[in-house]
C-alpha atoms as a PDB file:
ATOM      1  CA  UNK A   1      13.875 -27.997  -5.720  1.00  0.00           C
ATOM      2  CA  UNK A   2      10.973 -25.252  -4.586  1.00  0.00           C
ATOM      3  CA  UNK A   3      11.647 -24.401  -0.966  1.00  0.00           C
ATOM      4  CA  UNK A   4       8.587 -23.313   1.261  1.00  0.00           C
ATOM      5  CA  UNK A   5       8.702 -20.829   4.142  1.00  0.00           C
ATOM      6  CA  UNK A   6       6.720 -21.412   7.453  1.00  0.00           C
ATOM      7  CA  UNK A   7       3.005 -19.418   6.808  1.00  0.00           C
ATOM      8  CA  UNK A   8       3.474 -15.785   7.763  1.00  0.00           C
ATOM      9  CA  UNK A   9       0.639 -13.501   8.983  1.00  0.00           C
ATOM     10  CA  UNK A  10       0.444 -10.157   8.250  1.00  0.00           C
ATOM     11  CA  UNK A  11       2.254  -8.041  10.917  1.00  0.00           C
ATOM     12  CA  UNK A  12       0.620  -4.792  10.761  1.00  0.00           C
ATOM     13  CA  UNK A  13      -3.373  -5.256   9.715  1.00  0.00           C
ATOM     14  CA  UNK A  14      -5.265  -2.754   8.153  1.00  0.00           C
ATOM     15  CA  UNK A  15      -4.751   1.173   9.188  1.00  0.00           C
ATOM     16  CA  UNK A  16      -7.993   2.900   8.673  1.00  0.00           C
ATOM     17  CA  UNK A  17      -8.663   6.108   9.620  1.00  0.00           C
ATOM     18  CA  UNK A  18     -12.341   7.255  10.883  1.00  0.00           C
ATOM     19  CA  UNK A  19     -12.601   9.328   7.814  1.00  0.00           C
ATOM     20  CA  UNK A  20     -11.534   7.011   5.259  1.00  0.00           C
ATOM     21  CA  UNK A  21     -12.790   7.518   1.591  1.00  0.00           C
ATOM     22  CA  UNK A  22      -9.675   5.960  -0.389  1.00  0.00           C
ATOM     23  CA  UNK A  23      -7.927   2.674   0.195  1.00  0.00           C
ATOM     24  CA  UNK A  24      -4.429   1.682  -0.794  1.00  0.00           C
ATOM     25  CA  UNK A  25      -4.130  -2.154  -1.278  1.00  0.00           C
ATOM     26  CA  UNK A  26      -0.931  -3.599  -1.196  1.00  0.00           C
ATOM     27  CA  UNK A  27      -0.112  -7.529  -2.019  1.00  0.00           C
ATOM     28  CA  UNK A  28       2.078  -8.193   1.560  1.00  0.00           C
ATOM     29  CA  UNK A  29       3.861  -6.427   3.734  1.00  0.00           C
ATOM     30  CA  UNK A  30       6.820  -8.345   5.632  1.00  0.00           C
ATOM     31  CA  UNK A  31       8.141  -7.528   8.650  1.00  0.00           C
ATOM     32  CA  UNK A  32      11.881  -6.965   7.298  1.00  0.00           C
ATOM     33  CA  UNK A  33      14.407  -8.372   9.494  1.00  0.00           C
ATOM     34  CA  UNK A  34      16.688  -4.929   7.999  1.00  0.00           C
ATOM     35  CA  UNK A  35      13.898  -2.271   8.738  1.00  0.00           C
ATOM     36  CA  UNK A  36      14.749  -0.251  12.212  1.00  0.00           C
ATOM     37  CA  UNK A  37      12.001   1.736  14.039  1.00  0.00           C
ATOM     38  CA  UNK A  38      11.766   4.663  11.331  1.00  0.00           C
ATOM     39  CA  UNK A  39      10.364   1.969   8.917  1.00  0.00           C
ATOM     40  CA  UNK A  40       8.420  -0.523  11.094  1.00  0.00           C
ATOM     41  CA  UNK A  41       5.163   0.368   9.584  1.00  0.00           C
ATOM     42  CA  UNK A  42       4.025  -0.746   5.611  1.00  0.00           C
ATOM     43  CA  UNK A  43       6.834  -0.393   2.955  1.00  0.00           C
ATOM     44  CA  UNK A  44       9.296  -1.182   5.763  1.00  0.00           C
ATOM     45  CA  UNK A  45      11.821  -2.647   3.141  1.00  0.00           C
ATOM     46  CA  UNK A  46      14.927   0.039   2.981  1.00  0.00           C
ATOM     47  CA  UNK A  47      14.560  -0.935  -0.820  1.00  0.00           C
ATOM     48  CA  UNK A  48      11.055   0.074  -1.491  1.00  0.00           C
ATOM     49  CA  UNK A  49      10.723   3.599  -3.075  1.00  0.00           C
ATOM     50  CA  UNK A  50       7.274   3.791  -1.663  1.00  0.00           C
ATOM     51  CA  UNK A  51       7.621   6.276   1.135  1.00  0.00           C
ATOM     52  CA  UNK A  52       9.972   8.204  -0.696  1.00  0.00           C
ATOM     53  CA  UNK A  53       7.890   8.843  -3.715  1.00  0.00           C
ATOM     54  CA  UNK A  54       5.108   9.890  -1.516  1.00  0.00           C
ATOM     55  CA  UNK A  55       7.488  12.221   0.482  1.00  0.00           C
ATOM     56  CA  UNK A  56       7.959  13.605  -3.011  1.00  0.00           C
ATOM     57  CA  UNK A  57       4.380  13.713  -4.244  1.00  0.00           C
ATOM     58  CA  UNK A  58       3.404  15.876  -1.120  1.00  0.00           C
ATOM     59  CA  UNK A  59       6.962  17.809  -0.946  1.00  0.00           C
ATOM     60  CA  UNK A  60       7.320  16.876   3.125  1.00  0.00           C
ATOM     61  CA  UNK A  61       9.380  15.181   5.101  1.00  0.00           C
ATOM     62  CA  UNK A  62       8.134  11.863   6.568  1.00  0.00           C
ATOM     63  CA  UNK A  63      11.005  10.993   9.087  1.00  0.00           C
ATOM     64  CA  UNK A  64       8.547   8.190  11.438  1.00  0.00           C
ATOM     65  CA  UNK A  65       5.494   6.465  11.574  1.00  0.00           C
ATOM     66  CA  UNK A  66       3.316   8.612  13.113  1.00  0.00           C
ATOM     67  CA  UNK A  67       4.434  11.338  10.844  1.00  0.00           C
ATOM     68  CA  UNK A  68       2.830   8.893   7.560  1.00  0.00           C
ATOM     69  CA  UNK A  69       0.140   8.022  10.130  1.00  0.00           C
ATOM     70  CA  UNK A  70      -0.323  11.906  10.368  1.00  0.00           C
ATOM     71  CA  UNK A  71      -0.362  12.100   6.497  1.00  0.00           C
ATOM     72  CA  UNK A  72      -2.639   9.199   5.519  1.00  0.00           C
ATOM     73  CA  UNK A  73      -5.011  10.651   8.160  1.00  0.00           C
ATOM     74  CA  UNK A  74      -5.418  13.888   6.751  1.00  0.00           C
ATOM     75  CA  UNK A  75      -5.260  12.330   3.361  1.00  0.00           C
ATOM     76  CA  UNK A  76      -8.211  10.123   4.274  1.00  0.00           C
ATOM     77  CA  UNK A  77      -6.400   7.157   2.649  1.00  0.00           C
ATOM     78  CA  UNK A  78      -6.804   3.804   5.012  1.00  0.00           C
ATOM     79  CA  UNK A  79      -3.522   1.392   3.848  1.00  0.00           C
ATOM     80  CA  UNK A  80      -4.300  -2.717   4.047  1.00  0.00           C
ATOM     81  CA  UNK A  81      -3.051  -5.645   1.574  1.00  0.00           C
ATOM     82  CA  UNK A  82      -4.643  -8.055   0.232  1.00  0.00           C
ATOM     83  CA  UNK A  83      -3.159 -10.629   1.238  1.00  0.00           C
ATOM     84  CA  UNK A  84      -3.641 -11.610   5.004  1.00  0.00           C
ATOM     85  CA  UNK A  85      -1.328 -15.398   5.475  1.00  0.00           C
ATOM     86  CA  UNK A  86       1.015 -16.595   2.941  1.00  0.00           C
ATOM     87  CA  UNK A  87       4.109 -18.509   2.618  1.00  0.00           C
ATOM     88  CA  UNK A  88       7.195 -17.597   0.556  1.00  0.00           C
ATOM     89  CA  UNK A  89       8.815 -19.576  -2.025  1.00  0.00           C
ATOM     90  CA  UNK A  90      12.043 -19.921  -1.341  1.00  0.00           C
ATOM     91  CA  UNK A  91      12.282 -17.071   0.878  1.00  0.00           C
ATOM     92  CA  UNK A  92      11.359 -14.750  -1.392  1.00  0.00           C
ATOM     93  CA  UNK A  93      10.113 -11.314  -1.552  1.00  0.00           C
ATOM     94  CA  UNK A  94       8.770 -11.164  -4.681  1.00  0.00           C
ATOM     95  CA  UNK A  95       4.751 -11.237  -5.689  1.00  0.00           C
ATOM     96  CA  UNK A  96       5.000 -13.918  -7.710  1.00  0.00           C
ATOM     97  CA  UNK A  97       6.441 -16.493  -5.073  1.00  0.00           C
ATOM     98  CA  UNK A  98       3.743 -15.830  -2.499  1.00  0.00           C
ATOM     99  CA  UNK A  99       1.790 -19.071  -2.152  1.00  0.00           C
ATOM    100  CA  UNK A 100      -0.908 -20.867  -0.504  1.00  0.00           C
ATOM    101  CA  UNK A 101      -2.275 -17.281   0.125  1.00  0.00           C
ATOM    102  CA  UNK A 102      -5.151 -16.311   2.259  1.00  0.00           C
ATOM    103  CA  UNK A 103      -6.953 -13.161   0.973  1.00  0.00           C
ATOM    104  CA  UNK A 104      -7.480 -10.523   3.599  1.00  0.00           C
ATOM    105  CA  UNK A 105     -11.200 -11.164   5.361  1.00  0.00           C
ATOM    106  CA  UNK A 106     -11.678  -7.090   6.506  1.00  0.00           C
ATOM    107  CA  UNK A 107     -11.912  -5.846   2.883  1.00  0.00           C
ATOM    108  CA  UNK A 108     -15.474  -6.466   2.783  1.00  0.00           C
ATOM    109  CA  UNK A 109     -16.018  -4.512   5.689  1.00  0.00           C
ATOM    110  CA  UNK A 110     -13.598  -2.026   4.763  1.00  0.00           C
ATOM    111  CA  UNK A 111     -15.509  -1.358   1.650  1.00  0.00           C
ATOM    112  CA  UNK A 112     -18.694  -0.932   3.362  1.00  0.00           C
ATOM    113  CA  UNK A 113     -17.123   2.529   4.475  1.00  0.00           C
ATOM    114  CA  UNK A 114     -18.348   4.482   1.161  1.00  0.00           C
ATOM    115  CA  UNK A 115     -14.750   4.272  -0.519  1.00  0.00           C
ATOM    116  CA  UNK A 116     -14.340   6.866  -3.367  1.00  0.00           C
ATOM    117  CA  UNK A 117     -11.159   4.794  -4.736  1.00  0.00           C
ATOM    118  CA  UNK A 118      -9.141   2.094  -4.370  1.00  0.00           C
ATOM    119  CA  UNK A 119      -5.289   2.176  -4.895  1.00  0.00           C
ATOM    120  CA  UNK A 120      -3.436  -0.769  -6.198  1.00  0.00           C
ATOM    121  CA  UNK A 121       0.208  -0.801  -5.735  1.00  0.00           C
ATOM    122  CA  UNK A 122       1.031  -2.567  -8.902  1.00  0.00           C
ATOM    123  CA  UNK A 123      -0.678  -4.824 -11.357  1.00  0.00           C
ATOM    124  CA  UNK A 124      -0.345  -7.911  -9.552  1.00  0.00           C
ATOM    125  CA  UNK A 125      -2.468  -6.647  -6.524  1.00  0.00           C
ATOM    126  CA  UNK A 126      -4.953  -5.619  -8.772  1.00  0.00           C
ATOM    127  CA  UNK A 127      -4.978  -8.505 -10.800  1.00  0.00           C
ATOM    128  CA  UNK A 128      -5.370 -10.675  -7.524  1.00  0.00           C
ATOM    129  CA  UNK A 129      -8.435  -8.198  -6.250  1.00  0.00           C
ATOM    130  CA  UNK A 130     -10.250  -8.733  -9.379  1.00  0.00           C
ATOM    131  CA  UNK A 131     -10.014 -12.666  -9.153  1.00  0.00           C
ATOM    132  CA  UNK A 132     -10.494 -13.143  -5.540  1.00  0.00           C
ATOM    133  CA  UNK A 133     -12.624 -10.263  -5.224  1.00  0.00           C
ATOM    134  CA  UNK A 134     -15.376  -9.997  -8.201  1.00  0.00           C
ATOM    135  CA  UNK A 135     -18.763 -10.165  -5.551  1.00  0.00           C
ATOM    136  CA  UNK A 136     -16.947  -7.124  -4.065  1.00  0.00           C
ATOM    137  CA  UNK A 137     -16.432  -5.688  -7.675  1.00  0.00           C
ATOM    138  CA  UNK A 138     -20.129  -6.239  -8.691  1.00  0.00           C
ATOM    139  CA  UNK A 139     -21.742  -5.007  -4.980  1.00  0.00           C
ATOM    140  CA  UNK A 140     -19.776  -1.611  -4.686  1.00  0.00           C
ATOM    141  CA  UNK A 141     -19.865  -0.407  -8.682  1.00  0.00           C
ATOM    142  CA  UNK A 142     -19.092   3.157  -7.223  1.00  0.00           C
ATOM    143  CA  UNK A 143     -15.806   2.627  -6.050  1.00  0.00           C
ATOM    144  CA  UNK A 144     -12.966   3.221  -8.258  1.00  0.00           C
ATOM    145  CA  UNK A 145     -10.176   1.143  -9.570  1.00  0.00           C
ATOM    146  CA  UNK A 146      -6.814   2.925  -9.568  1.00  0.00           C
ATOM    147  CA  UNK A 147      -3.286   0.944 -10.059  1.00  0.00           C
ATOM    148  CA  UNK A 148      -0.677   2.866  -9.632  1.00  0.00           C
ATOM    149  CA  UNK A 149       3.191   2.015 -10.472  1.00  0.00           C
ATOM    150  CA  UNK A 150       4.664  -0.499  -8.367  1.00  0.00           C
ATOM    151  CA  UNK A 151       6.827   1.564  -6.229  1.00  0.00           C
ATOM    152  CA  UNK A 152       9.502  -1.504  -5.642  1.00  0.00           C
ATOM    153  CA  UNK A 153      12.992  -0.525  -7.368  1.00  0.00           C
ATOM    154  CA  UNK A 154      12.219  -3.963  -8.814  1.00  0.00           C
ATOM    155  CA  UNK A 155       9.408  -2.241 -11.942  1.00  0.00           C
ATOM    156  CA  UNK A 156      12.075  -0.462 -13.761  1.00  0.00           C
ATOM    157  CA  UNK A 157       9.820   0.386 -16.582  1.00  0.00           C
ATOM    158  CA  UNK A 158       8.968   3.675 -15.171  1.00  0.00           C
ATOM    159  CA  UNK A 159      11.861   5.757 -13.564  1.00  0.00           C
ATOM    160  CA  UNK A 160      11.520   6.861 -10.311  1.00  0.00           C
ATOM    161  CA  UNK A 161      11.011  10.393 -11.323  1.00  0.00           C
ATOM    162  CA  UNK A 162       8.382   9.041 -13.791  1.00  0.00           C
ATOM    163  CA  UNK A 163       6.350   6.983 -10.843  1.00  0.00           C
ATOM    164  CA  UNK A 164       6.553  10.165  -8.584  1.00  0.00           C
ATOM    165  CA  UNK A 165       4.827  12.619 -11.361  1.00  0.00           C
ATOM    166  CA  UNK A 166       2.289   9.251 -11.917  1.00  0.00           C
ATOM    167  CA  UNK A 167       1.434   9.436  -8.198  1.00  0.00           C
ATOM    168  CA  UNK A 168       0.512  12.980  -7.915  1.00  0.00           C
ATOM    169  CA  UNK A 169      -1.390  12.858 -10.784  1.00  0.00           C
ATOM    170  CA  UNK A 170      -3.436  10.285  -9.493  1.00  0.00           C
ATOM    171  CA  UNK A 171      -3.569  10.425  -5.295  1.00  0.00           C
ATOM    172  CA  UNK A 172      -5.481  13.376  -3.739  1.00  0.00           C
ATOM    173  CA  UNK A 173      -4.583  16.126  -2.999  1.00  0.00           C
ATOM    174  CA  UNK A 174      -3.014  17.346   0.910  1.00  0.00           C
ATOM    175  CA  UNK A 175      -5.307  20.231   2.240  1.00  0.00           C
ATOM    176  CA  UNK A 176      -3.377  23.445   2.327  1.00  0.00           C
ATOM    177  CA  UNK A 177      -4.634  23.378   6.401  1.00  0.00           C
ATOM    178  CA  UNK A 178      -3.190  19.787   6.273  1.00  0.00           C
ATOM    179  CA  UNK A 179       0.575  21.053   5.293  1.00  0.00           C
ATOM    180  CA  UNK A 180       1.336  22.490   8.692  1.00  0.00           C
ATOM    181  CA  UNK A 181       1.914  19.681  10.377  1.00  0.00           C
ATOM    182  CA  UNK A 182       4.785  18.316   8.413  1.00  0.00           C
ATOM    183  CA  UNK A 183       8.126  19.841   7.488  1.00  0.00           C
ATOM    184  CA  UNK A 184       8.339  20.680   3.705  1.00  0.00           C
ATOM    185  CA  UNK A 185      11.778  18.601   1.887  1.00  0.00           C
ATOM    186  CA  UNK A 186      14.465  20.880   1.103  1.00  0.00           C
END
């Protein structure tokens, strides 16, 4: 017997940056009752390779929030998901067992910043945008589509390795004047 979860709301809204010219869309983001204050921002499950893939992809160390705040800033990537209320079946994590989902209502005005790109983190968010969002799709033709792996230990099709070297092929690039404010990884 299917077992439903009360509705959850999106904990953390959309981060975007006054500069913003790429977005990276994520399905949606729990709260984790496991994640301590280091990881009480997106990607907050311990789990998730997200964060450390992109502390690969740039070669720094991204020990708190405001240090990926600090990133995504200079990056000019804004972070939201596309999902804004949901409920889990049976308590689930995964994609697939969100239900009774309400899309997030700021991605029209988030698009109406000029984006360059749009980043999905896996197939399923993309697949989702492209259903729920086709007037968006057809209004900004500029904007590109961009899925990247799914960074959850979950898609073992690519190895980690493999999703890292897909990431900095596709994400920009961190401004050489951008570097000096976070501590290269050793």
């Amino acid at each position: 017997m299917l077992e439903f979860n009360m509705i959850e709301t999106h904990p953390f809204g959309n981060f975007i940056p006054s500069n913003i010219k790429y977005l990276l869309l994520g399905s949606f983001t729990a709260k984790s009752v496991d994640s301590d204050t280091e990881y009480d921002w997106f990607y907050a499950s311990k789990r998730n390779q997200f964060w450390p893939i992109i502390e690969k992809v740039y070669n720094i160390d991204l020990h708190n929030k405001s240090s990926k705040v600090k990133l995504y800033e200079n990056l000019s990537i804004g972070i939201a998901d596309i999902i804004y209320q949901c409920e889990r079946r049976n308590g689930s994590s995964l994609d697939n067992n969100l239900v009774n989902i309400v899309y997030n209502p700021e991605l029209e005005r988030i698009l109406q910043c000029k984006l360059k790109s749009i980043f999905f983190t896996s197939r399923f968010v993309e697949k989702l945008y492209r259903k729920a969002f086709k007037k968006l799709i057809e209004e900004f033709t500029t904007v590109e589509l961009i899925t990247l792996p799914s960074p959850s230990p979950r898609y073992a099709a690519m190895s980690k390795e493999e999703k890292i070297s897909k990431y900095k092929e596709l994400l920009p690039e961190l401004k050489p004047e951008h570097r000096k404010h976070f501590s290269s990884l050793k």
